[in-house]
C-alpha atoms as a PDB file:
ATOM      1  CA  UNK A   1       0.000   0.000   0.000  1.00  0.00           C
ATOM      2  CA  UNK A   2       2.838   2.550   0.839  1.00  0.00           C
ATOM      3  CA  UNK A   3       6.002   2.285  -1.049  1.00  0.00           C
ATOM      4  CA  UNK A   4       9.035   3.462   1.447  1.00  0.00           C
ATOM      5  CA  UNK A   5      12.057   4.832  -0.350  1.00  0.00           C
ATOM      6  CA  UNK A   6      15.426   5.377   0.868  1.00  0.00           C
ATOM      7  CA  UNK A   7      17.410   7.708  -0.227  1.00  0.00           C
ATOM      8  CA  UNK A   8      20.436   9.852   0.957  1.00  0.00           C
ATOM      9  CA  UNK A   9      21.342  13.006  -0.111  1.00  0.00           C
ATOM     10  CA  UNK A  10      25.090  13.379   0.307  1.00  0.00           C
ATOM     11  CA  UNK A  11      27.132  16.890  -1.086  1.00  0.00           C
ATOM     12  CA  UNK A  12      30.166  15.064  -1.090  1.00  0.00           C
ATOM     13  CA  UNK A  13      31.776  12.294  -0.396  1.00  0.00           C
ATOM     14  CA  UNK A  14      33.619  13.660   3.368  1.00  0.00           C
ATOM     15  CA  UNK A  15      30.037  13.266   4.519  1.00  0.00           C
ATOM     16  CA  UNK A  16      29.877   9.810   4.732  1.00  0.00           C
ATOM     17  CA  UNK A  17      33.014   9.638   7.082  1.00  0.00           C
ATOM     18  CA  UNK A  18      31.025  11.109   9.936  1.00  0.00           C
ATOM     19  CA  UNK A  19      28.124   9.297   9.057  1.00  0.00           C
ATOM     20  CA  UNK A  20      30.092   5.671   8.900  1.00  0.00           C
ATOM     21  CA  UNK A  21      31.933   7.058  12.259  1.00  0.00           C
ATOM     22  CA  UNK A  22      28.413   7.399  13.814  1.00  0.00           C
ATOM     23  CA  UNK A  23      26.371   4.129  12.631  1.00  0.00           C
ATOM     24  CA  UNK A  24      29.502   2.268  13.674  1.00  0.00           C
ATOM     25  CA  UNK A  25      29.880   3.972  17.521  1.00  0.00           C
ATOM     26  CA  UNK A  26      26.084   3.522  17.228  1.00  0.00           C
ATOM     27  CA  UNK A  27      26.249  -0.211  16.721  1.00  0.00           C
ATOM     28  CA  UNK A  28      29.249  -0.836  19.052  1.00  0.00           C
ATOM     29  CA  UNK A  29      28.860   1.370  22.247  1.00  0.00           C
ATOM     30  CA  UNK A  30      24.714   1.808  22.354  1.00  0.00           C
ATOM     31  CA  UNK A  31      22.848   4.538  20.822  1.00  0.00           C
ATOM     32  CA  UNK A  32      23.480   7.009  23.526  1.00  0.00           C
ATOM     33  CA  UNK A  33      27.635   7.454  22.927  1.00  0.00           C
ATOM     34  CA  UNK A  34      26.954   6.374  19.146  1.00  0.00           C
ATOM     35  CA  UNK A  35      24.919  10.146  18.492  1.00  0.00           C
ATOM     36  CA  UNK A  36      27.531  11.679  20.980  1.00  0.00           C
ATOM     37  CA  UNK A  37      30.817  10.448  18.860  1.00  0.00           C
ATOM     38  CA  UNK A  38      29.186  11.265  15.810  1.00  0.00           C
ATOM     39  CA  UNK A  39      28.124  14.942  17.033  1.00  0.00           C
ATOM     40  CA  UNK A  40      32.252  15.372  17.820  1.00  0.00           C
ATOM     41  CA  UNK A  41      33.273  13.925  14.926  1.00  0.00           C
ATOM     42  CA  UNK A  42      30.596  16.323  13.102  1.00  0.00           C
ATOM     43  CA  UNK A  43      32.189  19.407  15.172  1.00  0.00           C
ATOM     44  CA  UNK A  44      36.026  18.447  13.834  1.00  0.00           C
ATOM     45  CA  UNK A  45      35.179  18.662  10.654  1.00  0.00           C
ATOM     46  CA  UNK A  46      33.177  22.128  10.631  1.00  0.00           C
ATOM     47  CA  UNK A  47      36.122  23.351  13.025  1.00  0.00           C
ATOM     48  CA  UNK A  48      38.482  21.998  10.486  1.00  0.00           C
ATOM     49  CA  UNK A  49      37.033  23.893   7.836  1.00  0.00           C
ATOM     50  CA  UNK A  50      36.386  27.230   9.587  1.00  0.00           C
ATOM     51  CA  UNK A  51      40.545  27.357  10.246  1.00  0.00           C
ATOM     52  CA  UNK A  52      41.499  26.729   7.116  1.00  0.00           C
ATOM     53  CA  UNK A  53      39.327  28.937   4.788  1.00  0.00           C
ATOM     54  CA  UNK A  54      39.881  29.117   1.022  1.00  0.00           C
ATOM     55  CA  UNK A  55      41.443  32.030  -0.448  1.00  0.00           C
ATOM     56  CA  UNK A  56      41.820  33.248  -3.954  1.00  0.00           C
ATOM     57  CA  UNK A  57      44.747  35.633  -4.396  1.00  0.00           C
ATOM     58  CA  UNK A  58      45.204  37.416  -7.886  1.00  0.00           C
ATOM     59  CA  UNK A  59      47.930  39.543  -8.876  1.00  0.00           C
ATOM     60  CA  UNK A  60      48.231  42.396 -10.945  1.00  0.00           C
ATOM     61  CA  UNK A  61      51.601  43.672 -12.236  1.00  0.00           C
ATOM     62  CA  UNK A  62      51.256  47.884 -12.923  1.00  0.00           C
ATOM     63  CA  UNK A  63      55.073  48.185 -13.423  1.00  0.00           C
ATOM     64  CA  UNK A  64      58.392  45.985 -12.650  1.00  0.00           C
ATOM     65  CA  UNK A  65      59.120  47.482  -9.397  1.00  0.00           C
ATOM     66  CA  UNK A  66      55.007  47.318  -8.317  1.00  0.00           C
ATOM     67  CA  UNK A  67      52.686  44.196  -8.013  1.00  0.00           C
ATOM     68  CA  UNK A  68      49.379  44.081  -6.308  1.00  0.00           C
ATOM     69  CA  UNK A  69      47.663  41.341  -4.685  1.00  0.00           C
ATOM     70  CA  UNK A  70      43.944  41.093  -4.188  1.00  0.00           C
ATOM     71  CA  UNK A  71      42.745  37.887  -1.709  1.00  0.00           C
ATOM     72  CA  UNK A  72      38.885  37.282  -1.930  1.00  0.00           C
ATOM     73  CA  UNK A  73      37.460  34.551   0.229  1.00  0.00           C
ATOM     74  CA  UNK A  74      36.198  32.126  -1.959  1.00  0.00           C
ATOM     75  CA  UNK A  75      34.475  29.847   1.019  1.00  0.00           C
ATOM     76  CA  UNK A  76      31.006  30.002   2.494  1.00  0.00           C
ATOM     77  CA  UNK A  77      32.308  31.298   6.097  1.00  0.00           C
ATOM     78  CA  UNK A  78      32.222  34.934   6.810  1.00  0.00           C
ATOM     79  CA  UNK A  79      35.184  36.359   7.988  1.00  0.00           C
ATOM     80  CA  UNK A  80      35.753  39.612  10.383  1.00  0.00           C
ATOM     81  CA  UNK A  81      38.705  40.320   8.212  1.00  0.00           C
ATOM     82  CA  UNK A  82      36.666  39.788   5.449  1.00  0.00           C
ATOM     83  CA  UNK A  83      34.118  42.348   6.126  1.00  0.00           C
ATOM     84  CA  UNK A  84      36.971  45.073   6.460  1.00  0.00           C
ATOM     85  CA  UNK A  85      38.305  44.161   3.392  1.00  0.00           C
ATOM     86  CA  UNK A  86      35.102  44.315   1.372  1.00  0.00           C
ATOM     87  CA  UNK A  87      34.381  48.080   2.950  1.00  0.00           C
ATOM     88  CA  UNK A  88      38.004  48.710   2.247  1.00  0.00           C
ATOM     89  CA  UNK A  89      37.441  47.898  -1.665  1.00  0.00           C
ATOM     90  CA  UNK A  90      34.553  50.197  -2.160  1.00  0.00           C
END
C-alpha cells in the first residue's frame, strides 16, 4: 500500500566519514555514545574547515618594481577580516 524509499542526499563524499563514524559507535557502544561520537566527529570537521578557509589571491603587475595582490574569500564562512576588506574595496 505505501512504497518506502530510501534515499540519501550526500554533497560530497567527506560526509559519509562522519556518518560511517556514527552508525559504527552507534552499533558498538549503544545509541546514547553512538549520536555523541558522531556529534564530535561532526564538530572536527566544521572546526576543520572554519581554520582553514579558502582564499583566492590574484595579482596584478602595474610596473616591474610594483605588483598588487587582491585575496577574496572564496568559502562560504564569513570572515571579520573579510568584512573590512570588502568596505576597504569600495
Amino acid at each position: 500500500m505505501y512504497k518506502h524509499n530510501l534515499t540519501v542526499n550526500i554533497i560530497s563524499e567527506v560526509d559519509l566519514i562522519p556518518m560511517a563514524v556514527t552508525f559504527v559507535a552507534g552499533l558498538a557502544l549503544g545509541l546514547d555514545y553512538g549520536m555523541l561520537i558522531g556529534i564530535g566527529v561532526n564538530l572536527m570537521f566544521i572546526l576543520y574547515n572554519a581554520a582553514r578557509p579558502k582564499v583566492r589571491v590574484c595579482s596584478l603587475t602595474v610596473s616591474k618594481l610594483l605588483v598588487c595582490y587582491k585575496i577574496q574569500n572564496v568559502s562560504k564562512i564569513n570572515y571579520l577580516i573579510n568584512n573590512h576588506v570588502n568596505r576597504w574595496e569600495r
